[in-house]
Structure formats: structure tokens, C-alpha cells
C-alpha atoms as a PDB file:
ATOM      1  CA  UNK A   1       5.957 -29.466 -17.224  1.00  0.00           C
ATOM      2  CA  UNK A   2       4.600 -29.276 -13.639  1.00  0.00           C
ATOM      3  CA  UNK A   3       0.991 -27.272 -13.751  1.00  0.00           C
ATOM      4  CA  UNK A   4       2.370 -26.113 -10.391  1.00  0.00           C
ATOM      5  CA  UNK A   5       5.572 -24.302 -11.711  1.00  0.00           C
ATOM      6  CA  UNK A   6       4.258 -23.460 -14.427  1.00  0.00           C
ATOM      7  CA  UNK A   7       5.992 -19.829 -13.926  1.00  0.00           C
ATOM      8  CA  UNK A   8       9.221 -18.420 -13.471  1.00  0.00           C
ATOM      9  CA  UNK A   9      11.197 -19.093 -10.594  1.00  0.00           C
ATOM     10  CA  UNK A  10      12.082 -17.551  -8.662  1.00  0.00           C
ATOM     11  CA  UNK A  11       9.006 -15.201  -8.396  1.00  0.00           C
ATOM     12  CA  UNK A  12      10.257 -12.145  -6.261  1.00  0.00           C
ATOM     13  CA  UNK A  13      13.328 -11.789  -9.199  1.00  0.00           C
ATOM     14  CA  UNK A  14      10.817 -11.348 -11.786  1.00  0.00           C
ATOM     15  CA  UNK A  15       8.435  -8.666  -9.203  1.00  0.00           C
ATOM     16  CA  UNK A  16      12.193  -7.136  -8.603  1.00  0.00           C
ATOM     17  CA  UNK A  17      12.565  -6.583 -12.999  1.00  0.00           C
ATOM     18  CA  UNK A  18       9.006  -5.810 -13.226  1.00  0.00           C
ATOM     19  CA  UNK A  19       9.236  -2.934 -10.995  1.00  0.00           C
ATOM     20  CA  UNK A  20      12.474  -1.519 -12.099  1.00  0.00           C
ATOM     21  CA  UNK A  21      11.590  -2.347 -15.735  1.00  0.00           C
ATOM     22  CA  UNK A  22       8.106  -1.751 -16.407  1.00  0.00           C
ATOM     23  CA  UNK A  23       7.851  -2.949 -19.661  1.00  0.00           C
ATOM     24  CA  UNK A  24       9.083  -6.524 -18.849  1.00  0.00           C
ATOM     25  CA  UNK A  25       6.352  -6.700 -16.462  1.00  0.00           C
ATOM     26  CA  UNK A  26       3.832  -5.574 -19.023  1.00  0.00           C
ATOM     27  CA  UNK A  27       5.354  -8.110 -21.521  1.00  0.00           C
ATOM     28  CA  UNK A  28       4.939 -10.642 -18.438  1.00  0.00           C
ATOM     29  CA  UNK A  29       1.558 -10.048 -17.248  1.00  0.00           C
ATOM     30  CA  UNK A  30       0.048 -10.240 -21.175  1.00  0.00           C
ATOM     31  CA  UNK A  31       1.997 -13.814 -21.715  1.00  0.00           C
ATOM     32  CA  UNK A  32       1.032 -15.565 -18.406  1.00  0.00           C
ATOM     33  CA  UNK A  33      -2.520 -13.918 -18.090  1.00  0.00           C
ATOM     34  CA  UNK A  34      -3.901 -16.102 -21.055  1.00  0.00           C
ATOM     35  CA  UNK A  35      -2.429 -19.555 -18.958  1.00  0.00           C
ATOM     36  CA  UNK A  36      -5.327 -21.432 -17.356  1.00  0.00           C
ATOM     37  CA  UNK A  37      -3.485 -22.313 -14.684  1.00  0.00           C
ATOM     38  CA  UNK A  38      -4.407 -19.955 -11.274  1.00  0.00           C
ATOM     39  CA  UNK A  39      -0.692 -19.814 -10.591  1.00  0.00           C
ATOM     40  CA  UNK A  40       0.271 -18.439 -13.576  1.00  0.00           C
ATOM     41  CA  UNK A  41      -2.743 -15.689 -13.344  1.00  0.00           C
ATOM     42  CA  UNK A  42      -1.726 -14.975  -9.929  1.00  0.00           C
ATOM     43  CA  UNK A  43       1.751 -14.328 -11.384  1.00  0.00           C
ATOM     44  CA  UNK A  44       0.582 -12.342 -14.262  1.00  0.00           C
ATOM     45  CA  UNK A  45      -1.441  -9.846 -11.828  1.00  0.00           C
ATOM     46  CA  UNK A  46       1.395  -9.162  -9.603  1.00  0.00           C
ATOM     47  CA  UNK A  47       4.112  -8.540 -12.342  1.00  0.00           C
ATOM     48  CA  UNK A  48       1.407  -5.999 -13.876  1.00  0.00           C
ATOM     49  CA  UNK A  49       1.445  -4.500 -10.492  1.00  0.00           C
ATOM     50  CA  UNK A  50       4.819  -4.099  -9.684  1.00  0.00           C
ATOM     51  CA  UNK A  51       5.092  -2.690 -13.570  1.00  0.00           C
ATOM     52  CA  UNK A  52       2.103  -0.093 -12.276  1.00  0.00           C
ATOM     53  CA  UNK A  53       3.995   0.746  -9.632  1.00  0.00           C
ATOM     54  CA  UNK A  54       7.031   1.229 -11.084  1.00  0.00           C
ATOM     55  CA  UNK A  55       5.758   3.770 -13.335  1.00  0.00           C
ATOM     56  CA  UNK A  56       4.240   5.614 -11.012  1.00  0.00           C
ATOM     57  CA  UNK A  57       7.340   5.837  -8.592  1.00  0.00           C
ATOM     58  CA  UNK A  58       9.026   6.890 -11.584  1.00  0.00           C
ATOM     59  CA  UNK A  59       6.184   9.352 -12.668  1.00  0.00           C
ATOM     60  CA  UNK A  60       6.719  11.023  -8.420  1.00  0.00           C
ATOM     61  CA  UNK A  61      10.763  10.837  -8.470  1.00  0.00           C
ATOM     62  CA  UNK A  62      10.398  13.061 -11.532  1.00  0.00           C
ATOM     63  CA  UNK A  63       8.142  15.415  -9.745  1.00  0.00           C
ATOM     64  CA  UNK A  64      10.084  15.962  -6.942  1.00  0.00           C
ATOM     65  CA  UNK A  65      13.127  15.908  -8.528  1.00  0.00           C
ATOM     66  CA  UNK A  66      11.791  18.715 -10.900  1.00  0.00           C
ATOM     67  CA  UNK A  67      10.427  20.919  -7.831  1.00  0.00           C
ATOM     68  CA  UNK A  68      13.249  20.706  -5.613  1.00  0.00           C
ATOM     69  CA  UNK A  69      15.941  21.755  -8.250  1.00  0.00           C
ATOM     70  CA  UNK A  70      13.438  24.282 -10.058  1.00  0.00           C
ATOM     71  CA  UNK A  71      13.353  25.924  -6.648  1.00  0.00           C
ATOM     72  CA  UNK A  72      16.893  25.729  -6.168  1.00  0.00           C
ATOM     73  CA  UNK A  73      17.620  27.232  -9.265  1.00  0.00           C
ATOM     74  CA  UNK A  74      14.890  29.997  -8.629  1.00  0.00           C
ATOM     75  CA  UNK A  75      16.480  30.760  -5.035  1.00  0.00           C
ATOM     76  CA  UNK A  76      20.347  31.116  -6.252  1.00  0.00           C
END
């Protein structure tokens, strides 16, 4: 195999399932992080990102979601 594509292809897919399902990006960033290859590291931080992110925009839809129908239920 090519040391060059040594990762999935195509990349932005793979950000796209990482951030929408964090756990696949978790999974992701363990197996490529332990490559040698700077590609593959480079691939393995940014589908741990996305993951990160993911959460968190989950964690913040939740939020508001619970504050804008807890008030609406508290006002009618």
C-alpha cells in the first residue's frame, strides 16, 4: 500500500461520520494514531476533533433545547 494513502479516502466523508457519530471518530483516531506515517496522525487528530466537536454540539443542542421548551412550558 501507498505510505501516502495510507488513510481513508475520501477524508472529509470520514470528518462528516466523525462529527455526526462521535464514537466512529473515537474508534478512528485510536486506530490511525499508532501509524507512523504523518498522514495517518494528521488524520487521526482531526477525526478526534470532529468527534470532540460533535459531542459538544450535541452537549449545547440539548441545552437549548431544554431551556427554550422548559420556558415554554412554564409560560403556558
Amino acid at each position: 500500500m501507498n505510505e501516502e494513502k495510507a488513510t481513508l479516502e475520501p477524508r472529509w466523508l470520514w470528518y462528516l461520520v466523525s462529527f455526526v457519530l462521535p464514537v466512529v471518530g473515537i474508534i478512528l483516531g485510536i486506530l490511525y494514531r499508532r501509524r507512523e506515517n504523518p498522514a495517518s496522525r494528521d488524520f487521526a487528530k482531526k477525526t478526534t476533533i470532529a468527534a470532540i466537536v460533535g459531542i459538544v454540539a450535541c452537549v449545547v443542542f440539548y441545552v437549548v433545547w431544554f431551556f427554550v421548551f422548559g420556558a415554554a412550558e412554564l409560560m403556558g
